[in-house]
PDB file of N, CA and C in Angstrom:
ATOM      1  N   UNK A   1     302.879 -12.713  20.764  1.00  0.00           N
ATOM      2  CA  UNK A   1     303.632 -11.505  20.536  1.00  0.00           C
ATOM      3  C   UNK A   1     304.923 -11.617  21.312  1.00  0.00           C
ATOM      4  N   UNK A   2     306.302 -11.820  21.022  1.00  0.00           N
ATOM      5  CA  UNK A   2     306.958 -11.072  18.938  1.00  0.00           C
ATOM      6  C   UNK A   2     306.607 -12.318  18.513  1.00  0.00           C
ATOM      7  N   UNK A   3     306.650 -12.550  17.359  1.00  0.00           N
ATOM      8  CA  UNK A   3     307.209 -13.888  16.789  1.00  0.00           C
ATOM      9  C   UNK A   3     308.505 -12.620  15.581  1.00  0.00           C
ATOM     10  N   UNK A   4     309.672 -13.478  15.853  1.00  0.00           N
ATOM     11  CA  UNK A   4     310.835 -13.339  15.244  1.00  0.00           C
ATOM     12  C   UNK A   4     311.206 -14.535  14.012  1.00  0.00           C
ATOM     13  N   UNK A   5     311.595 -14.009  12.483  1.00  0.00           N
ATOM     14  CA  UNK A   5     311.661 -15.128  11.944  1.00  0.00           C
ATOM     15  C   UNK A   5     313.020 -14.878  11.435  1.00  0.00           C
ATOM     16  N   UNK A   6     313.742 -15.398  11.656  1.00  0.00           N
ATOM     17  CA  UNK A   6     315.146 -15.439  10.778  1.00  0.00           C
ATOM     18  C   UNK A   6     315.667 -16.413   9.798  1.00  0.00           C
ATOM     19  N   UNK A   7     316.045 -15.718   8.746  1.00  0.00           N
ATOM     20  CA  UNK A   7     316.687 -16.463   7.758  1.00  0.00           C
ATOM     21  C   UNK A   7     318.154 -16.349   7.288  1.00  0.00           C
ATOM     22  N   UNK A   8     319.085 -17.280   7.489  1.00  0.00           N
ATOM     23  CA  UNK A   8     319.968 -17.626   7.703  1.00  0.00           C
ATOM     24  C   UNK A   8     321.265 -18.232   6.408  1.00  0.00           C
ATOM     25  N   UNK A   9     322.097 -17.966   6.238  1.00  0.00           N
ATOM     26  CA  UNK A   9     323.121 -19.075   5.787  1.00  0.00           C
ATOM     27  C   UNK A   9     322.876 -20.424   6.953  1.00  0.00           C
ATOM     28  N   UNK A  10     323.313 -21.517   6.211  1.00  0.00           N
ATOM     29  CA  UNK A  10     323.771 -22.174   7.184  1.00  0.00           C
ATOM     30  C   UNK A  10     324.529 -22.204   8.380  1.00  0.00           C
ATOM     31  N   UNK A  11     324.259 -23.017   9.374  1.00  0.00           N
ATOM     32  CA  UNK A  11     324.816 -22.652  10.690  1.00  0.00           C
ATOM     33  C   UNK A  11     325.016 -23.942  11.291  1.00  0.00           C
ATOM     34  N   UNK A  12     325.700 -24.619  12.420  1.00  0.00           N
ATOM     35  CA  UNK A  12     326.115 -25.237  13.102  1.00  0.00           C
ATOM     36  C   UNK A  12     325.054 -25.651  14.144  1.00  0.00           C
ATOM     37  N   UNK A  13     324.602 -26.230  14.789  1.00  0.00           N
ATOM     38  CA  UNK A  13     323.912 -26.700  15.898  1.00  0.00           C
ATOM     39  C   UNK A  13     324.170 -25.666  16.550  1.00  0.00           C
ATOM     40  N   UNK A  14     324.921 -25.559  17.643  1.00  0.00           N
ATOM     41  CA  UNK A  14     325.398 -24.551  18.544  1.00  0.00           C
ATOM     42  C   UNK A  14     324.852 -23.105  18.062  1.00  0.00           C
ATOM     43  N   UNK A  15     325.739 -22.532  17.249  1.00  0.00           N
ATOM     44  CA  UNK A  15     325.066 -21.527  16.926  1.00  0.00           C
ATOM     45  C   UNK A  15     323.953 -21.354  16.105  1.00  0.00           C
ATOM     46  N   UNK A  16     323.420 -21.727  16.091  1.00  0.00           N
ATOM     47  CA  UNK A  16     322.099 -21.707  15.837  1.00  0.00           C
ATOM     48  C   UNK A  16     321.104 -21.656  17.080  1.00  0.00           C
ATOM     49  N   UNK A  17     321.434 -22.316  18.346  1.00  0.00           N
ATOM     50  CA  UNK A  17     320.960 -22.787  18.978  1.00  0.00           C
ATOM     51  C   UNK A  17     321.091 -21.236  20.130  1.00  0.00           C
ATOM     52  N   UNK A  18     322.446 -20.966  20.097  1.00  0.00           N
ATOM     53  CA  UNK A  18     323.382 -19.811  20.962  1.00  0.00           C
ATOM     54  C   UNK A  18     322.599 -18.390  20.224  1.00  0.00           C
ATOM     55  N   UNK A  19     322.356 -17.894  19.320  1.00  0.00           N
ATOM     56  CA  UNK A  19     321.448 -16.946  18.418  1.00  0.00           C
ATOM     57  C   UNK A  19     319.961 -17.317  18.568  1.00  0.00           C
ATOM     58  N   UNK A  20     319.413 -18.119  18.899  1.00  0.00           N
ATOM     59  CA  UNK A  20     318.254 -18.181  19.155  1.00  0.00           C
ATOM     60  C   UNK A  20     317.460 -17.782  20.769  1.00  0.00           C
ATOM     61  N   UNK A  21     318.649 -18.521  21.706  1.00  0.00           N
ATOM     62  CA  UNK A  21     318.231 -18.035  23.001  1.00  0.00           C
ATOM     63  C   UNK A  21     318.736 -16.705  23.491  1.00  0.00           C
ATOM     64  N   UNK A  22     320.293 -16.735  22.953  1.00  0.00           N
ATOM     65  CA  UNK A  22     320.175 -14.836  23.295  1.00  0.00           C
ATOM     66  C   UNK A  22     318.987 -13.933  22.940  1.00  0.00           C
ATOM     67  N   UNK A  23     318.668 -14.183  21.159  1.00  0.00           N
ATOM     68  CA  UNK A  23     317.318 -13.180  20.921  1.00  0.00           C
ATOM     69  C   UNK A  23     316.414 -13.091  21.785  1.00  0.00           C
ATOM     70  N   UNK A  24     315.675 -14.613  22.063  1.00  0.00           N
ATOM     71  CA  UNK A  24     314.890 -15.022  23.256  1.00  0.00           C
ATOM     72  C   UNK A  24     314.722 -14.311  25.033  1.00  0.00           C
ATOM     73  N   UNK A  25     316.227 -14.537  25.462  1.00  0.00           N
ATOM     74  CA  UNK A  25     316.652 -13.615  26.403  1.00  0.00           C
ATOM     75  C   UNK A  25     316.138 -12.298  26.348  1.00  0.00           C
ATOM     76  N   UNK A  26     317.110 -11.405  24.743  1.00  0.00           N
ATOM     77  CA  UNK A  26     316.995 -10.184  24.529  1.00  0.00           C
ATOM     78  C   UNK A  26     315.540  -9.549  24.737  1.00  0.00           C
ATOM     79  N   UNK A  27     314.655 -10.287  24.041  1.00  0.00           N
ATOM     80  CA  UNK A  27     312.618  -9.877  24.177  1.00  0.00           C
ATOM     81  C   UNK A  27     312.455  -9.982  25.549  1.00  0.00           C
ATOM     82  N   UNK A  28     312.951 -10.969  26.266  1.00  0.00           N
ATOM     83  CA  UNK A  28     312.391 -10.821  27.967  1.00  0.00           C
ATOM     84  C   UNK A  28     312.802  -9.713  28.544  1.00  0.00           C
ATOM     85  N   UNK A  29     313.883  -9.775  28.430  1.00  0.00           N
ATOM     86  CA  UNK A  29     314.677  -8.051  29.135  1.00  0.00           C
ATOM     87  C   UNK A  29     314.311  -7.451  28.633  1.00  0.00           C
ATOM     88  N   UNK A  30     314.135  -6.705  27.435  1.00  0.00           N
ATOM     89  CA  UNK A  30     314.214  -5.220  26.935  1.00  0.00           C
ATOM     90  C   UNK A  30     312.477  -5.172  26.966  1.00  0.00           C
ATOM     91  N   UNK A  31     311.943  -6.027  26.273  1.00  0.00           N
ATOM     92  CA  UNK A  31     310.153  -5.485  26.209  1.00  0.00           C
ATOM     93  C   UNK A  31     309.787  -6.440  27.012  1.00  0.00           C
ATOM     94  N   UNK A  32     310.143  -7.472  28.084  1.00  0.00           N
ATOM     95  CA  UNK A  32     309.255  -7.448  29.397  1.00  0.00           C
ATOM     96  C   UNK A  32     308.019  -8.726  29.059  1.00  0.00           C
ATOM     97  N   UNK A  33     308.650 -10.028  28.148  1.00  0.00           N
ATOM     98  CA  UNK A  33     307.698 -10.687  27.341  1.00  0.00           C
ATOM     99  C   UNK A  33     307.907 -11.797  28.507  1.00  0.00           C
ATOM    100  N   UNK A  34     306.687 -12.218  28.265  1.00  0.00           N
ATOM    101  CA  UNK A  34     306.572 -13.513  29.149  1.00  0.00           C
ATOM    102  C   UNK A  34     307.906 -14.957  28.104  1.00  0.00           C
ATOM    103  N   UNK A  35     308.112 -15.986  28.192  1.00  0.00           N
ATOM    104  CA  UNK A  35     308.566 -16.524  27.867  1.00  0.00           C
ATOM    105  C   UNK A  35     307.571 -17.516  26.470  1.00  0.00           C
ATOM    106  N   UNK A  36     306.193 -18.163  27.432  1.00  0.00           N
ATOM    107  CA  UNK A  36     305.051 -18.313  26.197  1.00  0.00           C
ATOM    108  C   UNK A  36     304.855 -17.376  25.413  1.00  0.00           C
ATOM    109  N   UNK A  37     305.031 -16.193  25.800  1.00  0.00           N
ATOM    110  CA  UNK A  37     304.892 -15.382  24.508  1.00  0.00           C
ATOM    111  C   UNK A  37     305.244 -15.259  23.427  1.00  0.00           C
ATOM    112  N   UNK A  38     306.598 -15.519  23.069  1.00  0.00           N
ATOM    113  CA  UNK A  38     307.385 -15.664  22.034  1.00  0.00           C
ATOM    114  C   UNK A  38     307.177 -16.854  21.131  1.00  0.00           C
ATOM    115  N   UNK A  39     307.764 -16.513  20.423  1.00  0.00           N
ATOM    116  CA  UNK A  39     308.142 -17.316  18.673  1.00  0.00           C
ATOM    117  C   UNK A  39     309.330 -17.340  18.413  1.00  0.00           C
ATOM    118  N   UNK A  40     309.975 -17.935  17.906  1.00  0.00           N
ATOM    119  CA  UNK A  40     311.276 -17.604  17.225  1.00  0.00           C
ATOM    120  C   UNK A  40     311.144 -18.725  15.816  1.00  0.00           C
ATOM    121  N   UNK A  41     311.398 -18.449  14.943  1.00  0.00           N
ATOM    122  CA  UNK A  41     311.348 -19.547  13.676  1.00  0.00           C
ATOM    123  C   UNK A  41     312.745 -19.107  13.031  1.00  0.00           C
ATOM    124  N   UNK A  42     313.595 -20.160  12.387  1.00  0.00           N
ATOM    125  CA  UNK A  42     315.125 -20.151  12.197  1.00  0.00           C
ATOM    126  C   UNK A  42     314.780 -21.274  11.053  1.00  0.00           C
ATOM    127  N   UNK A  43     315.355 -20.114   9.552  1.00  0.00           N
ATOM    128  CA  UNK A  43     315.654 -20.896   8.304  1.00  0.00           C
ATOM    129  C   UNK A  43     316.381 -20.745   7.722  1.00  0.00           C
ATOM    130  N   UNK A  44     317.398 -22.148   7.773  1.00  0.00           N
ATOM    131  CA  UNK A  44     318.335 -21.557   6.546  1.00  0.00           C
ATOM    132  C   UNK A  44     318.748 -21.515   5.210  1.00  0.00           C
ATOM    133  N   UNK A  45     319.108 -20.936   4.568  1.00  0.00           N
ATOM    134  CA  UNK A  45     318.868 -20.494   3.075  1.00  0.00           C
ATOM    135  C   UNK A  45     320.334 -20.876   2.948  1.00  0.00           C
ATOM    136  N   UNK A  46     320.755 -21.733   1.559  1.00  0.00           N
ATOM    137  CA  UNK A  46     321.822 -21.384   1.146  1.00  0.00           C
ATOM    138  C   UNK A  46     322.256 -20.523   0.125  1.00  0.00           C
ATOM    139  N   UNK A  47     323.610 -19.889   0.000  1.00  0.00           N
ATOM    140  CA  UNK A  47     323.816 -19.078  -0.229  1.00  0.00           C
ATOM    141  C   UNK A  47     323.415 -18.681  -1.505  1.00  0.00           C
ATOM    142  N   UNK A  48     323.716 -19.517  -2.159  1.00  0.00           N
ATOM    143  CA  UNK A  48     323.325 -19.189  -4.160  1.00  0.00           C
ATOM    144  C   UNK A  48     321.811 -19.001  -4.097  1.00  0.00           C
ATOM    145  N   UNK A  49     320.511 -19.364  -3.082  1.00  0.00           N
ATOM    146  CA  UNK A  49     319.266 -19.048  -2.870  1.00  0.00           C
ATOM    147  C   UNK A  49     318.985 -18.278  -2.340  1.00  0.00           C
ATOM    148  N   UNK A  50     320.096 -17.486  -1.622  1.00  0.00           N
ATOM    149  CA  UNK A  50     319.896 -16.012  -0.899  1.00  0.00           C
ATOM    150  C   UNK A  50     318.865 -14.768  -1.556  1.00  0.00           C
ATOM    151  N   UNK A  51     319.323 -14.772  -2.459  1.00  0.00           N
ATOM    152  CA  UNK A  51     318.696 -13.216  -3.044  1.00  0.00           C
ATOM    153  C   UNK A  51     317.494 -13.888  -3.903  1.00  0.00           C
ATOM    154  N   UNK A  52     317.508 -14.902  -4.555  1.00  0.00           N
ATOM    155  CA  UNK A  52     315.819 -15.345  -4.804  1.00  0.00           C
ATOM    156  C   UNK A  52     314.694 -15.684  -3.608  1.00  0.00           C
ATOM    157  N   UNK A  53     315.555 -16.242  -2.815  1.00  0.00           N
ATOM    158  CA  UNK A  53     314.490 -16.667  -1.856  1.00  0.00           C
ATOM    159  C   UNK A  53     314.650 -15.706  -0.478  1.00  0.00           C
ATOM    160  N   UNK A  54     315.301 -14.497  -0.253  1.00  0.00           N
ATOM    161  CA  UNK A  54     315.370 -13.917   0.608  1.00  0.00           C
ATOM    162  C   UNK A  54     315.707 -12.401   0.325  1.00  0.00           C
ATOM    163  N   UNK A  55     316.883 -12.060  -0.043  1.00  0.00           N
ATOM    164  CA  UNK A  55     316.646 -10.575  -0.629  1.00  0.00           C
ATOM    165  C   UNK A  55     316.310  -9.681  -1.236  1.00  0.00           C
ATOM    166  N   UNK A  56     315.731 -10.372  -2.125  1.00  0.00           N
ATOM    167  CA  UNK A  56     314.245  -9.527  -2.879  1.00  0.00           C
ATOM    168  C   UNK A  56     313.262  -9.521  -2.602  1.00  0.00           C
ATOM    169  N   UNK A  57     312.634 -10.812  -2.269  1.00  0.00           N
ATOM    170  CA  UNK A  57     311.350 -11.066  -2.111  1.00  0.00           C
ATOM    171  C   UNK A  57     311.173 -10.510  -0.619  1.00  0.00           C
ATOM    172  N   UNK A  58     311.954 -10.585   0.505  1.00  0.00           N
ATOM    173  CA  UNK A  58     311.460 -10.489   1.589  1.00  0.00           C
ATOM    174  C   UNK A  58     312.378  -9.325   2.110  1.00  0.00           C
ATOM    175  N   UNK A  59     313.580  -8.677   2.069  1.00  0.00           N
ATOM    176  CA  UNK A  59     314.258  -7.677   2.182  1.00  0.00           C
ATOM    177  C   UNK A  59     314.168  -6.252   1.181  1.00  0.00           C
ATOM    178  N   UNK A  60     314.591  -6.506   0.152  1.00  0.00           N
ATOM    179  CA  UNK A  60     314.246  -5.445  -0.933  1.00  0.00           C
ATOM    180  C   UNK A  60     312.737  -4.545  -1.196  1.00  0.00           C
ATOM    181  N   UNK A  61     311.876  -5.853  -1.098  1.00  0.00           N
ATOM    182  CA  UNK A  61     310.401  -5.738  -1.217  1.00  0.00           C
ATOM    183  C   UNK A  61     309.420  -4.966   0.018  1.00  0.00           C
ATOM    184  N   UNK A  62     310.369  -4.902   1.270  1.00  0.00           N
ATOM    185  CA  UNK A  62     309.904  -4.645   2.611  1.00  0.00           C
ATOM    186  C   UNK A  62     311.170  -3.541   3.176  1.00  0.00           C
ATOM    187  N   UNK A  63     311.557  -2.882   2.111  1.00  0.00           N
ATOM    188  CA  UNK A  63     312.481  -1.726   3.047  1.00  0.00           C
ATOM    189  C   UNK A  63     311.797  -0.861   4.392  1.00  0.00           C
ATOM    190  N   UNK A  64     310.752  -0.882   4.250  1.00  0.00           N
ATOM    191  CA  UNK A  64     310.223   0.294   5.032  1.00  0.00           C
ATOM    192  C   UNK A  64     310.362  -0.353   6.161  1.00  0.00           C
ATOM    193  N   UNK A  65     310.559  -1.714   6.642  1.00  0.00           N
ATOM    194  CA  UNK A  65     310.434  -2.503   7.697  1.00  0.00           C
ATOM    195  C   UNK A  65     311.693  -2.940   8.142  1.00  0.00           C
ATOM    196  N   UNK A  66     312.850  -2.611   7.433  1.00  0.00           N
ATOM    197  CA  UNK A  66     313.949  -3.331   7.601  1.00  0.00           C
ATOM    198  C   UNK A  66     314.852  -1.984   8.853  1.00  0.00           C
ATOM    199  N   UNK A  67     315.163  -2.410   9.766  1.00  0.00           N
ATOM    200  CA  UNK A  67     315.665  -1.626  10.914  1.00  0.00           C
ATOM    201  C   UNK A  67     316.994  -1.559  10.834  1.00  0.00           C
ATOM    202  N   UNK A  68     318.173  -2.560  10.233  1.00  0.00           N
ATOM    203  CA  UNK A  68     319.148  -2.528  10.115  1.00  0.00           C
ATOM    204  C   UNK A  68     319.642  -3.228   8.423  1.00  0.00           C
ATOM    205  N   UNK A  69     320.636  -2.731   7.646  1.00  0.00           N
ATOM    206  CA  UNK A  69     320.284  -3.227   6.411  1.00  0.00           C
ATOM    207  C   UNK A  69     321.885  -3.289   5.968  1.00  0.00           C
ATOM    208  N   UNK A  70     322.744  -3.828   5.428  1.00  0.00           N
ATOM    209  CA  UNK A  70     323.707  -4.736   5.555  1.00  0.00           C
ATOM    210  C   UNK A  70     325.167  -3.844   6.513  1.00  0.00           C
ATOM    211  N   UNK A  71     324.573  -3.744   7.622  1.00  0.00           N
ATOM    212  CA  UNK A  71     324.995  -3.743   8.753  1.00  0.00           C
ATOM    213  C   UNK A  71     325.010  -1.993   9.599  1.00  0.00           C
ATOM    214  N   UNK A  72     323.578  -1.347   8.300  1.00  0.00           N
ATOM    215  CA  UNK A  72     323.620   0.057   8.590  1.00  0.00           C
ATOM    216  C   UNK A  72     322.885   0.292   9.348  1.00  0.00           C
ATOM    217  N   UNK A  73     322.385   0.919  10.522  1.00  0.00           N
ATOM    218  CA  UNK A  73     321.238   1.207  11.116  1.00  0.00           C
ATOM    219  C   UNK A  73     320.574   2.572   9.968  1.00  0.00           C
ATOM    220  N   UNK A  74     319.063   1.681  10.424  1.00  0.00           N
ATOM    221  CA  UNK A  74     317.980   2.932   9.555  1.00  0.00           C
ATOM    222  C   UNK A  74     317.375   3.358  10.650  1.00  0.00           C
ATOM    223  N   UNK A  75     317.384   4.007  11.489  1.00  0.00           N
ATOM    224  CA  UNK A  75     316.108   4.019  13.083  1.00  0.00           C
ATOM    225  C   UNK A  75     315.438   5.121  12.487  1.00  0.00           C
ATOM    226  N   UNK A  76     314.183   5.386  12.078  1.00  0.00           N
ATOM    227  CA  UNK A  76     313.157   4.624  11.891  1.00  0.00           C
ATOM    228  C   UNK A  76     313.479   3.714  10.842  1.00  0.00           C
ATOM    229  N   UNK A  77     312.760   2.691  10.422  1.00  0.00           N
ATOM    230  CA  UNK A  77     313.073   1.924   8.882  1.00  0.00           C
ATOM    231  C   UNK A  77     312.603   2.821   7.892  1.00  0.00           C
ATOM    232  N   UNK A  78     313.072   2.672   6.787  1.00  0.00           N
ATOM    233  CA  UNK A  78     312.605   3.517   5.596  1.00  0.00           C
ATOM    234  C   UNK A  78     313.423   4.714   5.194  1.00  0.00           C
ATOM    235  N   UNK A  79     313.752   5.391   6.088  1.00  0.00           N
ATOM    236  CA  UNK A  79     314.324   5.983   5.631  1.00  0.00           C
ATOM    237  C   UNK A  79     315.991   6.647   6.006  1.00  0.00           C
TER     238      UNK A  79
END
């Protein structure tokens, strides 16, 4: 506990790398996670596979879960 999965455009080494340990960071500070605790999984999708392989199936399909949604906050999700 979290495991975080992100799916991505392509990205650079670096950032990829720079977005992964901030999140990482972010779970230790704010909810107090041990470091074994975590997950992080990082995939990237290119773009013309975006919305088959990511915004329908796993965004569209799961609104109630989505916390921020193209760059709006929902606090709670859903609605």
């Amino acid at each position: 506990m979290p495991y975080l999965s992100i799916k991505c455009y392509p990205r650079d080494e670096a950032a990829r790398r720079a977005a992964v340990e901030r999140l990482n960071q972010a779970l230790m500070e704010v909810w107090g996670c041990a470091p074994e605790d975590i997950t992080i999984s990082l995939e990237e999708v290119a773009p013309e596979d975006w919305d088959d392989r990511v915004e329908r199936p796993e965004i569209r399909a799961r609104l109630d879960t989505v916390w921020i949604l193209d760059g709006e906050k929902r606090y709670p999700p859903g609605k």
